[in-house]
C-alpha atoms as a PDB file:
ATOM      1  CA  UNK A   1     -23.511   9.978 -83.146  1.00  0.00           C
ATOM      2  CA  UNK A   2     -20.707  12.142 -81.394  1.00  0.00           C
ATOM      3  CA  UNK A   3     -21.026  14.552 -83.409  1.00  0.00           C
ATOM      4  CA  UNK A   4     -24.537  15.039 -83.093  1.00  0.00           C
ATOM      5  CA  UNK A   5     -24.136  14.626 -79.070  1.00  0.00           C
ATOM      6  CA  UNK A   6     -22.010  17.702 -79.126  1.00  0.00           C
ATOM      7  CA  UNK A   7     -23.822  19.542 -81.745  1.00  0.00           C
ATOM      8  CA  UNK A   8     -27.052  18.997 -79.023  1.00  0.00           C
ATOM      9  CA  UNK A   9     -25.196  20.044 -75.779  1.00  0.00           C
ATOM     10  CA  UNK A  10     -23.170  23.033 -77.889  1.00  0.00           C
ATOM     11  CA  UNK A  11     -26.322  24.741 -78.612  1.00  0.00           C
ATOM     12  CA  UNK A  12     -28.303  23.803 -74.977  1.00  0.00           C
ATOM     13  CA  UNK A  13     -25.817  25.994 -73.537  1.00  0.00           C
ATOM     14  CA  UNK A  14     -26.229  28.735 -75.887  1.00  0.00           C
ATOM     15  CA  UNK A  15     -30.107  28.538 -75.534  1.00  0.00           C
ATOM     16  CA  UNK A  16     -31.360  31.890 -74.011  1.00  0.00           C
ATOM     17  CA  UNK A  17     -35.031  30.736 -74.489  1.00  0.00           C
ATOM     18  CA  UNK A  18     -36.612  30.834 -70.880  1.00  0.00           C
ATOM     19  CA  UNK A  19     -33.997  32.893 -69.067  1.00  0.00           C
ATOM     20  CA  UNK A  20     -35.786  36.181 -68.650  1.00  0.00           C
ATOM     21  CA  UNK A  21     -38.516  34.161 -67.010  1.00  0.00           C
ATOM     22  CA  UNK A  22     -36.018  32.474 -64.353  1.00  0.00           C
ATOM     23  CA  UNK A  23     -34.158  35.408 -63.491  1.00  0.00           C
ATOM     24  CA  UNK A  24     -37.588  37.065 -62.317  1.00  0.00           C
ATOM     25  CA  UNK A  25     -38.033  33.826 -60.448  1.00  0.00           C
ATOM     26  CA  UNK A  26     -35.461  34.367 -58.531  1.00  0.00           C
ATOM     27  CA  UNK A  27     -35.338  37.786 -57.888  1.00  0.00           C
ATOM     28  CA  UNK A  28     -39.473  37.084 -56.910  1.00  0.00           C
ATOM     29  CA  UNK A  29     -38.374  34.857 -54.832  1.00  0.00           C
ATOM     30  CA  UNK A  30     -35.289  37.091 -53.424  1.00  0.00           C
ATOM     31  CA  UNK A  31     -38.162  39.528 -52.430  1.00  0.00           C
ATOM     32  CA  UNK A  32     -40.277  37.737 -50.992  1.00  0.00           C
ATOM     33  CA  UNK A  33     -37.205  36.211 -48.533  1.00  0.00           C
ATOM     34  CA  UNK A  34     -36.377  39.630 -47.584  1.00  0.00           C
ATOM     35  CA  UNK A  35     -39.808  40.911 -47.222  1.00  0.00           C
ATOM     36  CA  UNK A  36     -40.409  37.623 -44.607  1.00  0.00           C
ATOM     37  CA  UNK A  37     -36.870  38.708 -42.835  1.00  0.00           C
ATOM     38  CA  UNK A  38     -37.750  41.939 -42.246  1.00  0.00           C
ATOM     39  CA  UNK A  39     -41.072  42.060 -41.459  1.00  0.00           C
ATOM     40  CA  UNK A  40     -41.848  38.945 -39.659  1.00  0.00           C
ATOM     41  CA  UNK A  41     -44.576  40.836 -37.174  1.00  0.00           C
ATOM     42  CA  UNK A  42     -46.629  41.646 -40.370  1.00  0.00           C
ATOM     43  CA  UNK A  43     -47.230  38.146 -40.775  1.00  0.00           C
ATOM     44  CA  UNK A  44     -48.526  37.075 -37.735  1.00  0.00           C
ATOM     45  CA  UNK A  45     -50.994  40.236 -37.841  1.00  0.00           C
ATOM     46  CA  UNK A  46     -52.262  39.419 -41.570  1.00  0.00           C
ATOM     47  CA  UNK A  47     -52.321  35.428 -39.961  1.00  0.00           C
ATOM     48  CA  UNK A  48     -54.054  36.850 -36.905  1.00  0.00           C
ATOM     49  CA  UNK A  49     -56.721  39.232 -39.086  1.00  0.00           C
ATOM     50  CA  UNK A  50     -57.468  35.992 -41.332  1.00  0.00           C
ATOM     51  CA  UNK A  51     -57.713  33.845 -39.063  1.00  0.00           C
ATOM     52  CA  UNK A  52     -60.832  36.615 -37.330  1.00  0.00           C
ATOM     53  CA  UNK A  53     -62.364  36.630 -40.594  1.00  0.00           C
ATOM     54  CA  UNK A  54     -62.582  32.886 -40.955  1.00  0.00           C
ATOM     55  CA  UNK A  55     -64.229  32.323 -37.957  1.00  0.00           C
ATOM     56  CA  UNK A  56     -67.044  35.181 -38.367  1.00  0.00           C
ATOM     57  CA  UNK A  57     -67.363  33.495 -41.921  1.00  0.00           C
ATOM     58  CA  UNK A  58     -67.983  30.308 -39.797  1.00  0.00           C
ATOM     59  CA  UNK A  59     -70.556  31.952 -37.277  1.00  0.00           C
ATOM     60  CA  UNK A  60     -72.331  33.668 -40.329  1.00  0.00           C
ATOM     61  CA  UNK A  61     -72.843  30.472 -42.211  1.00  0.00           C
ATOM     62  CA  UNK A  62     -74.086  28.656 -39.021  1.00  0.00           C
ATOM     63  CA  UNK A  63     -76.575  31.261 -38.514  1.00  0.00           C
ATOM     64  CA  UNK A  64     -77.473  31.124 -42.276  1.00  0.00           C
ATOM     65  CA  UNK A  65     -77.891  27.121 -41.964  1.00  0.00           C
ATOM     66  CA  UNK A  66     -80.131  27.352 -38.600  1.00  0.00           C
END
């Protein structure tokens, strides 16, 4: 049963399956921390424009309902 133990954790570590997809994880995620830390006016702008939108979307469907 050791033997099999070490056989099992032996060849998890030499897996590579999977590890292309975590490294652009993390470098997606990497971006998107620095994009957030250097442009944190852009956001409230794009949460300002949305947040214009959603309310004409509001008045157009309340004048589509009436």
């Amino acid at each position: 049963m050791e033997i099999l133990l070490n056989s099992f954790w032996r060849d998890l570590w030499r897996n590579r399956q999977g590890q292309d997809m975590t490294e652009y994880a993390l470098m997606g995620g990497l971006m998107a921390t620095v994009a957030v830390a250097i442009m944190p006016d852009m956001f409230s702008i794009v949460g300002h424009v949305s947040e214009l939108l959603l309310s004409v979307l509001e008045s157009a469907v309340g004048v589509a309902l009436k």
